[in-house]
PDB file of N, CA and C in Angstrom:
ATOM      1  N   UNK A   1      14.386   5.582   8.138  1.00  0.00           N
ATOM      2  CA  UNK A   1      13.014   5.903   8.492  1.00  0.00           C
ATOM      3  C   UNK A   1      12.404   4.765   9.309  1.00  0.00           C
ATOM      4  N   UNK A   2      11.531   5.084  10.338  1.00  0.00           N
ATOM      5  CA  UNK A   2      10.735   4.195  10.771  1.00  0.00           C
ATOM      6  C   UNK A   2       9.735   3.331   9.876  1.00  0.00           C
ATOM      7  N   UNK A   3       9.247   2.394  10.526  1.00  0.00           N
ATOM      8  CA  UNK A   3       8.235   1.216   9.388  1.00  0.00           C
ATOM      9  C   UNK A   3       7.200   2.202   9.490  1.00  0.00           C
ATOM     10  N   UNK A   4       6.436   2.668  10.406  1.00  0.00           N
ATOM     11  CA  UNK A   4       5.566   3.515  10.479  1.00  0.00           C
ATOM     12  C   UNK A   4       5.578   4.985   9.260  1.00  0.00           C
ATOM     13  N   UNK A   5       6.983   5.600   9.497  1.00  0.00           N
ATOM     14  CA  UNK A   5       6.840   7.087   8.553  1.00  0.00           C
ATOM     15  C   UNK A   5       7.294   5.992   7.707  1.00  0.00           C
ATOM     16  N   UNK A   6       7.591   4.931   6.592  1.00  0.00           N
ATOM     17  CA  UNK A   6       7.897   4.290   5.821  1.00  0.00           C
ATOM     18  C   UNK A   6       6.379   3.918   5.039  1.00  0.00           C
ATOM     19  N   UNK A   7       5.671   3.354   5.828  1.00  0.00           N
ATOM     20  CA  UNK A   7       3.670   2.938   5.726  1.00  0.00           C
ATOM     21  C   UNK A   7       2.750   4.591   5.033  1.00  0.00           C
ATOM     22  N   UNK A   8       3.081   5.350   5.932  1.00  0.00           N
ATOM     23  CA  UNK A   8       2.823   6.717   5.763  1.00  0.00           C
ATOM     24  C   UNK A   8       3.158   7.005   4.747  1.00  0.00           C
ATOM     25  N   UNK A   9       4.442   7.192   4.406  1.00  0.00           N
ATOM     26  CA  UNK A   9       5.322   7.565   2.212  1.00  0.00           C
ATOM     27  C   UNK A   9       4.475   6.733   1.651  1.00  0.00           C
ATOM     28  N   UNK A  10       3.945   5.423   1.778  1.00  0.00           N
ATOM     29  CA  UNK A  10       3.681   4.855   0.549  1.00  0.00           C
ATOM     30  C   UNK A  10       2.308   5.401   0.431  1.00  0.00           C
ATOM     31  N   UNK A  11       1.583   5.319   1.629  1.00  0.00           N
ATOM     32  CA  UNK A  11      -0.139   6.038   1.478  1.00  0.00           C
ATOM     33  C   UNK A  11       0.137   7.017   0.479  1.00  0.00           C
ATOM     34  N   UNK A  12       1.024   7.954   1.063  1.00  0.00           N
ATOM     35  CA  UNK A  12       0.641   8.914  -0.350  1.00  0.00           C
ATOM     36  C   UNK A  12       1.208   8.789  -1.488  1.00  0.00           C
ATOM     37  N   UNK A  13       2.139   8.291  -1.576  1.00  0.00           N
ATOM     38  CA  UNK A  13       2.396   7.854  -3.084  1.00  0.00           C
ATOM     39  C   UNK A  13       1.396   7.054  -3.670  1.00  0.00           C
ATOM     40  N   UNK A  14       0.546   6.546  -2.239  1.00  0.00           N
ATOM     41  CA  UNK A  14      -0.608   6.042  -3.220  1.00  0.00           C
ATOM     42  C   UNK A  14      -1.527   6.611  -3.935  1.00  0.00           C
ATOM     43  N   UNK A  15      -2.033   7.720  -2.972  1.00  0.00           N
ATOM     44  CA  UNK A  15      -3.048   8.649  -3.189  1.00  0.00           C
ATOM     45  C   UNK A  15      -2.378   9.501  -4.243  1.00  0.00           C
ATOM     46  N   UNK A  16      -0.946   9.837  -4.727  1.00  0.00           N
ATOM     47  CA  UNK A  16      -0.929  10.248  -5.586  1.00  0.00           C
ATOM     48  C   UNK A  16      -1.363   9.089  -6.886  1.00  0.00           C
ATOM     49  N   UNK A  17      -0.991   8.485  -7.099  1.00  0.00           N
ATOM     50  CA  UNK A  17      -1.265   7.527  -8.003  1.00  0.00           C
ATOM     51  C   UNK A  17      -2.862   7.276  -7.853  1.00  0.00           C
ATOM     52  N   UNK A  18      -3.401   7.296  -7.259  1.00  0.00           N
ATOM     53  CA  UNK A  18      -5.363   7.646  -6.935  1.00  0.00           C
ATOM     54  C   UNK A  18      -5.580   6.183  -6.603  1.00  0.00           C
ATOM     55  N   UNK A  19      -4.853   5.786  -5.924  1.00  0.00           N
ATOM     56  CA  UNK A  19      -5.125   4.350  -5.409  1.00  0.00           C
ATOM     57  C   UNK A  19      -5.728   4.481  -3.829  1.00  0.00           C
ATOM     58  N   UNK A  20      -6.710   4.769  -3.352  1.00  0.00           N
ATOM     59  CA  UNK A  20      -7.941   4.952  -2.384  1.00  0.00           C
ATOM     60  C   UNK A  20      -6.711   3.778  -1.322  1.00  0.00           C
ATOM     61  N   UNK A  21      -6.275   3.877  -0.605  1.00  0.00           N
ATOM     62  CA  UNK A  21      -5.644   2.518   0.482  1.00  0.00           C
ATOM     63  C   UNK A  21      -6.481   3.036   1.982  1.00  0.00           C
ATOM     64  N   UNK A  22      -7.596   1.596   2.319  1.00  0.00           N
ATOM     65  CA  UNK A  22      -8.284   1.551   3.157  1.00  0.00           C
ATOM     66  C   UNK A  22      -7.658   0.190   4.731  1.00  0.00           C
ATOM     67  N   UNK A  23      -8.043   0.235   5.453  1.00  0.00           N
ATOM     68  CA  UNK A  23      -7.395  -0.707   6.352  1.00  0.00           C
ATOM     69  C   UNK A  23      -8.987  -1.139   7.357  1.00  0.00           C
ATOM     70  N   UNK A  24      -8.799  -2.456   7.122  1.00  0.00           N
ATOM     71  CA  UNK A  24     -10.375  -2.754   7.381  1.00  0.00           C
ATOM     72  C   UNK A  24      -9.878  -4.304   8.472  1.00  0.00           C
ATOM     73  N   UNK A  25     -11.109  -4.468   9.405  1.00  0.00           N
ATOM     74  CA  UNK A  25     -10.939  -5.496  10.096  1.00  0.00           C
ATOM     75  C   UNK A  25     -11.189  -6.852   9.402  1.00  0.00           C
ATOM     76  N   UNK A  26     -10.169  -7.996   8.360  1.00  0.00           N
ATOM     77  CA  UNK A  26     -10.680  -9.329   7.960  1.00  0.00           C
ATOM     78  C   UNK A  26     -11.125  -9.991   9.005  1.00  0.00           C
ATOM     79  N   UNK A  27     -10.581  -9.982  10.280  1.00  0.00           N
ATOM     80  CA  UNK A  27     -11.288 -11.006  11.124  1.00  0.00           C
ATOM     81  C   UNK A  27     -12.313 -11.389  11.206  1.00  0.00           C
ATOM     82  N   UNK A  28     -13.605 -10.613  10.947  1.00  0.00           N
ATOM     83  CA  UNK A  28     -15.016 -10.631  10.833  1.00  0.00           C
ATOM     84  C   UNK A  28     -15.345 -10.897   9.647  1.00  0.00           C
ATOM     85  N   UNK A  29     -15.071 -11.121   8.983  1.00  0.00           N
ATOM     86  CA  UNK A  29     -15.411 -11.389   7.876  1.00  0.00           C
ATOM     87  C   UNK A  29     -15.597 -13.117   7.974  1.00  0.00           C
ATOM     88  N   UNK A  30     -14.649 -13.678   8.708  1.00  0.00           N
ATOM     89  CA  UNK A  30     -15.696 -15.406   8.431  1.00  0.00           C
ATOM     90  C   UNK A  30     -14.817 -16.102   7.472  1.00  0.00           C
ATOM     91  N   UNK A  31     -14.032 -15.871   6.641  1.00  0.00           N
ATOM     92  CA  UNK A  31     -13.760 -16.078   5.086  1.00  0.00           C
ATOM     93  C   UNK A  31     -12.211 -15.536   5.669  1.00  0.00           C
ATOM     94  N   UNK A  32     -11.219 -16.384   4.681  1.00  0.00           N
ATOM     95  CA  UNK A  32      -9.830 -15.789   4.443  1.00  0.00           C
ATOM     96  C   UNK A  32      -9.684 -15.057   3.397  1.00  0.00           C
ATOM     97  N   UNK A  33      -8.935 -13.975   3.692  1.00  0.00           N
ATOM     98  CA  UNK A  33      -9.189 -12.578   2.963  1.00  0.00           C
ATOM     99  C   UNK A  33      -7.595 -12.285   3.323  1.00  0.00           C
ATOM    100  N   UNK A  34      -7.025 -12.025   2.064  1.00  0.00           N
ATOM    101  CA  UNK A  34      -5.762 -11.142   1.899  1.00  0.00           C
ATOM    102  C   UNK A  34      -5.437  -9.585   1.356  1.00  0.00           C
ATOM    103  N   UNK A  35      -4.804  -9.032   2.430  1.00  0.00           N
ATOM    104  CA  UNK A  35      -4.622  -7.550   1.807  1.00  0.00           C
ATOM    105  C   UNK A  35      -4.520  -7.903   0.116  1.00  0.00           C
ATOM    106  N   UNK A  36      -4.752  -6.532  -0.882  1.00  0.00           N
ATOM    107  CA  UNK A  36      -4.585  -6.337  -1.869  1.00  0.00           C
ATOM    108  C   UNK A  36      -5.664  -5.139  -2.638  1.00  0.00           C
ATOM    109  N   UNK A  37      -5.100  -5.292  -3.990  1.00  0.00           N
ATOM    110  CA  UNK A  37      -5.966  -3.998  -4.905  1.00  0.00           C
ATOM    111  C   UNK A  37      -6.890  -4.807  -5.444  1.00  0.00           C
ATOM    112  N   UNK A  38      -7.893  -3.560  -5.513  1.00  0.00           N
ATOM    113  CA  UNK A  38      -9.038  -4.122  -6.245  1.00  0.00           C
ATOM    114  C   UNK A  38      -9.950  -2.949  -6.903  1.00  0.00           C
ATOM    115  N   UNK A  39     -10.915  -3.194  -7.765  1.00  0.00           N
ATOM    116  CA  UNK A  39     -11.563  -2.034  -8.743  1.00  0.00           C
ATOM    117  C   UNK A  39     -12.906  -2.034  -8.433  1.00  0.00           C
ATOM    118  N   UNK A  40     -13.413  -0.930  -7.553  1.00  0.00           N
ATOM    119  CA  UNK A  40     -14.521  -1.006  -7.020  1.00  0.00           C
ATOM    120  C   UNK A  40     -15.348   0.274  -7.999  1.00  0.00           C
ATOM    121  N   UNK A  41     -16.040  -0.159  -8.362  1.00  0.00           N
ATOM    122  CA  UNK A  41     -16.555   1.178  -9.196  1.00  0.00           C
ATOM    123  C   UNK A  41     -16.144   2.048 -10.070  1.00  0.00           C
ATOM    124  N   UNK A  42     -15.255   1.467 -10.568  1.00  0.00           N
ATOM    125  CA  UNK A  42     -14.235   2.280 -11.627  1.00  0.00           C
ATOM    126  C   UNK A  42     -13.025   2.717 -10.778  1.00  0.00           C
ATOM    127  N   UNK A  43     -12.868   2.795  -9.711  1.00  0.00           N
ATOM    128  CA  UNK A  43     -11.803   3.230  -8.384  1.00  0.00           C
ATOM    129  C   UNK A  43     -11.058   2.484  -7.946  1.00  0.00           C
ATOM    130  N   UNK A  44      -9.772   2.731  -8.034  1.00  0.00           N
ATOM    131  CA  UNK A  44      -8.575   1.601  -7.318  1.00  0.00           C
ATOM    132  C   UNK A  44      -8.724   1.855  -6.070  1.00  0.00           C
ATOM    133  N   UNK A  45      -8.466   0.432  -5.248  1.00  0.00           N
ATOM    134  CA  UNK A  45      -8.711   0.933  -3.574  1.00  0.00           C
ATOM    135  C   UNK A  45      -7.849  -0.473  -3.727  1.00  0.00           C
ATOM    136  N   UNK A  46      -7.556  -0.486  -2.328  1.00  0.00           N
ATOM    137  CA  UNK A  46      -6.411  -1.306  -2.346  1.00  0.00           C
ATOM    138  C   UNK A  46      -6.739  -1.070  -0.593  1.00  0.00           C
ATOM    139  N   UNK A  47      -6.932  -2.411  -0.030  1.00  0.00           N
ATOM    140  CA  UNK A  47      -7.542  -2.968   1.187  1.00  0.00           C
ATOM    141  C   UNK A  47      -6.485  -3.733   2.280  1.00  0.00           C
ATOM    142  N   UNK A  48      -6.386  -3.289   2.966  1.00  0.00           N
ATOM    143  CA  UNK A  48      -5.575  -3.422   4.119  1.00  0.00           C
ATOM    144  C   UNK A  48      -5.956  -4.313   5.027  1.00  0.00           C
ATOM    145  N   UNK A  49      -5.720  -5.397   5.991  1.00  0.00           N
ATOM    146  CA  UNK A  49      -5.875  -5.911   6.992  1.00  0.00           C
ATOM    147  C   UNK A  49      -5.167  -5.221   7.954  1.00  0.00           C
ATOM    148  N   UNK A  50      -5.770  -4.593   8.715  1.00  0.00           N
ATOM    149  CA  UNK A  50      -5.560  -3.702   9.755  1.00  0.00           C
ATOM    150  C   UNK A  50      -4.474  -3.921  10.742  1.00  0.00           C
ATOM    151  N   UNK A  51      -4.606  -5.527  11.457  1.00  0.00           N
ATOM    152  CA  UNK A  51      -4.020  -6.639  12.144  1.00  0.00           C
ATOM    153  C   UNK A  51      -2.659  -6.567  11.903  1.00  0.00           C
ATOM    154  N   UNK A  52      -2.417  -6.698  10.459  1.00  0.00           N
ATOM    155  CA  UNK A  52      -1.130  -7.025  10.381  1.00  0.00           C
ATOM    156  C   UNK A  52      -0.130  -6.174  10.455  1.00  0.00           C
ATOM    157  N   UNK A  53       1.176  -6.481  10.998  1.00  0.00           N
ATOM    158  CA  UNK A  53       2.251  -5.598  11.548  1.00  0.00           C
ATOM    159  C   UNK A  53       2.589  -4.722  10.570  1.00  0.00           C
ATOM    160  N   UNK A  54       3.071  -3.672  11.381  1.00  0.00           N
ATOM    161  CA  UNK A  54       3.317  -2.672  10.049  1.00  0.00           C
ATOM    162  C   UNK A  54       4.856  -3.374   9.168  1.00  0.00           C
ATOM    163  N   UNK A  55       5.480  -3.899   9.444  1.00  0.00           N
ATOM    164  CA  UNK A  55       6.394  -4.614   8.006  1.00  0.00           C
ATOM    165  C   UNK A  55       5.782  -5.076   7.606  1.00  0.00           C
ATOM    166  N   UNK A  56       4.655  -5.881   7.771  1.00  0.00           N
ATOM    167  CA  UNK A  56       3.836  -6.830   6.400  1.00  0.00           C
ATOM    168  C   UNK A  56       3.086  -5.543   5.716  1.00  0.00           C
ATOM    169  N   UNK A  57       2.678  -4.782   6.596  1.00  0.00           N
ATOM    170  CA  UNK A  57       1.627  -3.601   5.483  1.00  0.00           C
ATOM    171  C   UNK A  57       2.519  -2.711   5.009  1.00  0.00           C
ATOM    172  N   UNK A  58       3.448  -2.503   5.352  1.00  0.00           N
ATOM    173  CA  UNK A  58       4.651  -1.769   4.621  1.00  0.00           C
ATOM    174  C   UNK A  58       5.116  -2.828   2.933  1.00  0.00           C
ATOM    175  N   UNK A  59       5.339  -3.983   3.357  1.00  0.00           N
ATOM    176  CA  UNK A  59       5.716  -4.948   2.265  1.00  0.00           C
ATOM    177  C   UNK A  59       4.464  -5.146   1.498  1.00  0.00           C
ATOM    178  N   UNK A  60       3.808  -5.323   1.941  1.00  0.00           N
ATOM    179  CA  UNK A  60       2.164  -5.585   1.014  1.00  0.00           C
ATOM    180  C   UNK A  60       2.143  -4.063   0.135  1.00  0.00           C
ATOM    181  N   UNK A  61       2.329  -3.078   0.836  1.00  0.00           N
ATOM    182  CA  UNK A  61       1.524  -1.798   0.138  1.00  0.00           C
ATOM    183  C   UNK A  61       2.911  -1.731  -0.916  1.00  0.00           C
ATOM    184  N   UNK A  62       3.961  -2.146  -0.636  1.00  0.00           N
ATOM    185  CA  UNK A  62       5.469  -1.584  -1.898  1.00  0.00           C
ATOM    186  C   UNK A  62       4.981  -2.565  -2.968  1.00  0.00           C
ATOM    187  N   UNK A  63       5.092  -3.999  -2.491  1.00  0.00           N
ATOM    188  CA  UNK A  63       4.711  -4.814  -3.642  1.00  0.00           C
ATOM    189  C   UNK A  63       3.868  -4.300  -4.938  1.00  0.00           C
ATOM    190  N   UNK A  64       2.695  -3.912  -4.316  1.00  0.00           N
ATOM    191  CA  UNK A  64       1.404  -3.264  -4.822  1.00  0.00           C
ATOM    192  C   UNK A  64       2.290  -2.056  -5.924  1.00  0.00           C
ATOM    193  N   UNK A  65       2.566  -1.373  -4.979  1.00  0.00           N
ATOM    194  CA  UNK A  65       2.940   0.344  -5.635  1.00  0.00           C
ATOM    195  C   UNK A  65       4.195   0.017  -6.900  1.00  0.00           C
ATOM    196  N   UNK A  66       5.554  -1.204  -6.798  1.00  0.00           N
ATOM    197  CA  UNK A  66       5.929  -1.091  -7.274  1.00  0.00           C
ATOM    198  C   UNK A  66       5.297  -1.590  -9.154  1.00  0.00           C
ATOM    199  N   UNK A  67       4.019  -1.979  -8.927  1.00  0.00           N
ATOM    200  CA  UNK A  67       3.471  -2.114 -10.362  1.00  0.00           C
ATOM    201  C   UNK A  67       3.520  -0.877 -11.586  1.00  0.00           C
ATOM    202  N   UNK A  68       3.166  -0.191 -11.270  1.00  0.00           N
ATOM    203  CA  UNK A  68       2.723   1.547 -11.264  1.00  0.00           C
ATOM    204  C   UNK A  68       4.087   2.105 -11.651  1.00  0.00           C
ATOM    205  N   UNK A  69       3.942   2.964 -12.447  1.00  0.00           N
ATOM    206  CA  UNK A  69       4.343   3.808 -13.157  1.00  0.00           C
ATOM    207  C   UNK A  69       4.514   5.106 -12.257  1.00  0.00           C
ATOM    208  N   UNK A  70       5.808   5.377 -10.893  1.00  0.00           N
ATOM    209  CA  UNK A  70       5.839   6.857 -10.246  1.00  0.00           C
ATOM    210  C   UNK A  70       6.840   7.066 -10.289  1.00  0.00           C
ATOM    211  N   UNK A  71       7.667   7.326 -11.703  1.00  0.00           N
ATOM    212  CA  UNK A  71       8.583   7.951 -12.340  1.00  0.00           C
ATOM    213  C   UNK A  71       8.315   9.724 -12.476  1.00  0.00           C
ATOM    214  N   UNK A  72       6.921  10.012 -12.263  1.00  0.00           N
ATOM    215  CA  UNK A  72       7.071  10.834 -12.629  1.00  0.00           C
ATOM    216  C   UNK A  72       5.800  12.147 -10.737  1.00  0.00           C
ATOM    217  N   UNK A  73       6.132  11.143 -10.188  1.00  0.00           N
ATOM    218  CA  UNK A  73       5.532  11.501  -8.589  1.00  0.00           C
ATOM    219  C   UNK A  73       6.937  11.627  -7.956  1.00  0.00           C
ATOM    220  N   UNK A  74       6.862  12.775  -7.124  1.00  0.00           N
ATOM    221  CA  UNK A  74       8.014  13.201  -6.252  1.00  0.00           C
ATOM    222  C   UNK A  74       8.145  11.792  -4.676  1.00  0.00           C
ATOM    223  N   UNK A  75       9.200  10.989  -4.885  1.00  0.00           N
ATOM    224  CA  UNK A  75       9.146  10.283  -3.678  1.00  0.00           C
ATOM    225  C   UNK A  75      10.512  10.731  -3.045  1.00  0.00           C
ATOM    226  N   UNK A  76      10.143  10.345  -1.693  1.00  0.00           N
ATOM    227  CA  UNK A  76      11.650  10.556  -0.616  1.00  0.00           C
ATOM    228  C   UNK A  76      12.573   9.113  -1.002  1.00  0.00           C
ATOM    229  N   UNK A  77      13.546   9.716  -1.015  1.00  0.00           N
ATOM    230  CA  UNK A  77      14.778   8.732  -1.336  1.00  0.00           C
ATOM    231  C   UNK A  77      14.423   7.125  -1.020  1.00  0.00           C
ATOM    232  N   UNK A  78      14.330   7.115   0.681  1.00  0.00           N
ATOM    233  CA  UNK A  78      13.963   5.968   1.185  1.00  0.00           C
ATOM    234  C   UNK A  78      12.923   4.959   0.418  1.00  0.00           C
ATOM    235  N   UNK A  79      12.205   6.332   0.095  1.00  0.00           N
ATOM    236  CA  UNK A  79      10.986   5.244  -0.842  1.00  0.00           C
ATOM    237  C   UNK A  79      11.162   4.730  -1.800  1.00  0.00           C
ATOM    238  N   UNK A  80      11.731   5.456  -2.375  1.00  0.00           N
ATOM    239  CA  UNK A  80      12.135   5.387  -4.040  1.00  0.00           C
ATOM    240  C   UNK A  80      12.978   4.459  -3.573  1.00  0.00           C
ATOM    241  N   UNK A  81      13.843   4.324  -3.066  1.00  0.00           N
ATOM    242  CA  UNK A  81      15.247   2.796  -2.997  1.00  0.00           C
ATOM    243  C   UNK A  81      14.193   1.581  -2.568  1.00  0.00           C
ATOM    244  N   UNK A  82      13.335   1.918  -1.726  1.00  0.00           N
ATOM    245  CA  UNK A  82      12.543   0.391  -1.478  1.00  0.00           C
ATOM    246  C   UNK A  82      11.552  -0.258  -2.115  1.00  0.00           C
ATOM    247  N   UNK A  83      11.246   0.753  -3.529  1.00  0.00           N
ATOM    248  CA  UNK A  83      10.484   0.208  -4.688  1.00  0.00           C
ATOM    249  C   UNK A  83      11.411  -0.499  -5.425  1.00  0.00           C
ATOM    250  N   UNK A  84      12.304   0.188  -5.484  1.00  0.00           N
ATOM    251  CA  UNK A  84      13.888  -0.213  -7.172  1.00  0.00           C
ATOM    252  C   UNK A  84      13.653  -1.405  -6.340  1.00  0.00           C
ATOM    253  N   UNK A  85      14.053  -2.175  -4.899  1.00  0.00           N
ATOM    254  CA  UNK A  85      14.342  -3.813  -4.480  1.00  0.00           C
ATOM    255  C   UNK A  85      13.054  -4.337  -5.158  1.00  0.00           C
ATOM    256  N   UNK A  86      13.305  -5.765  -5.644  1.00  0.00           N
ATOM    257  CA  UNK A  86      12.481  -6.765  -5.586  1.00  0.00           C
ATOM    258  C   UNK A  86      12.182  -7.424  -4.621  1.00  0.00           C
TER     259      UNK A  86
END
């Protein structure tokens, strides 16, 4: 699979898991700011730096997902083998 349809599988494995994944500009922000999850209102959202290449937001968003419990969410092979890596 491409890094791109690779970025794409994990969005929705996110959204199945109800993890909101947004992609926002840090540059403006002034402040160093790293992708990651966070609990905004009772809601998992999990924040993207837009900037960064899709292998880092591909690696940032697996890291994330492999916390989670989607033993029981339908993933494509590819995905599922690039969670099992550490």
């Amino acid at each position: 699979m491409k890094p791109q349809q690779i970025y794409e599988e994990l969005k929705l494995l996110a959204e199945k898991l109800d993890i909101e994944v947004k992609e926002q500009n840090f540059r403006t922000t002034g402040i160093k700011v790293k992708s990651g999850l966070c609990v905004v209102r009772g809601r998992r959202l999990f924040v993207m730096n837009k900037h960064n290449h899709i292998r880092k937001k591909v690696a940032v968003l697996a890291d994330c997902l492999r916390e989670f419990d989607h033993d029981q969410e339908f993933v494509v092979p590819a995905i599922r083998e690039l969670l099992s890596r550490e």
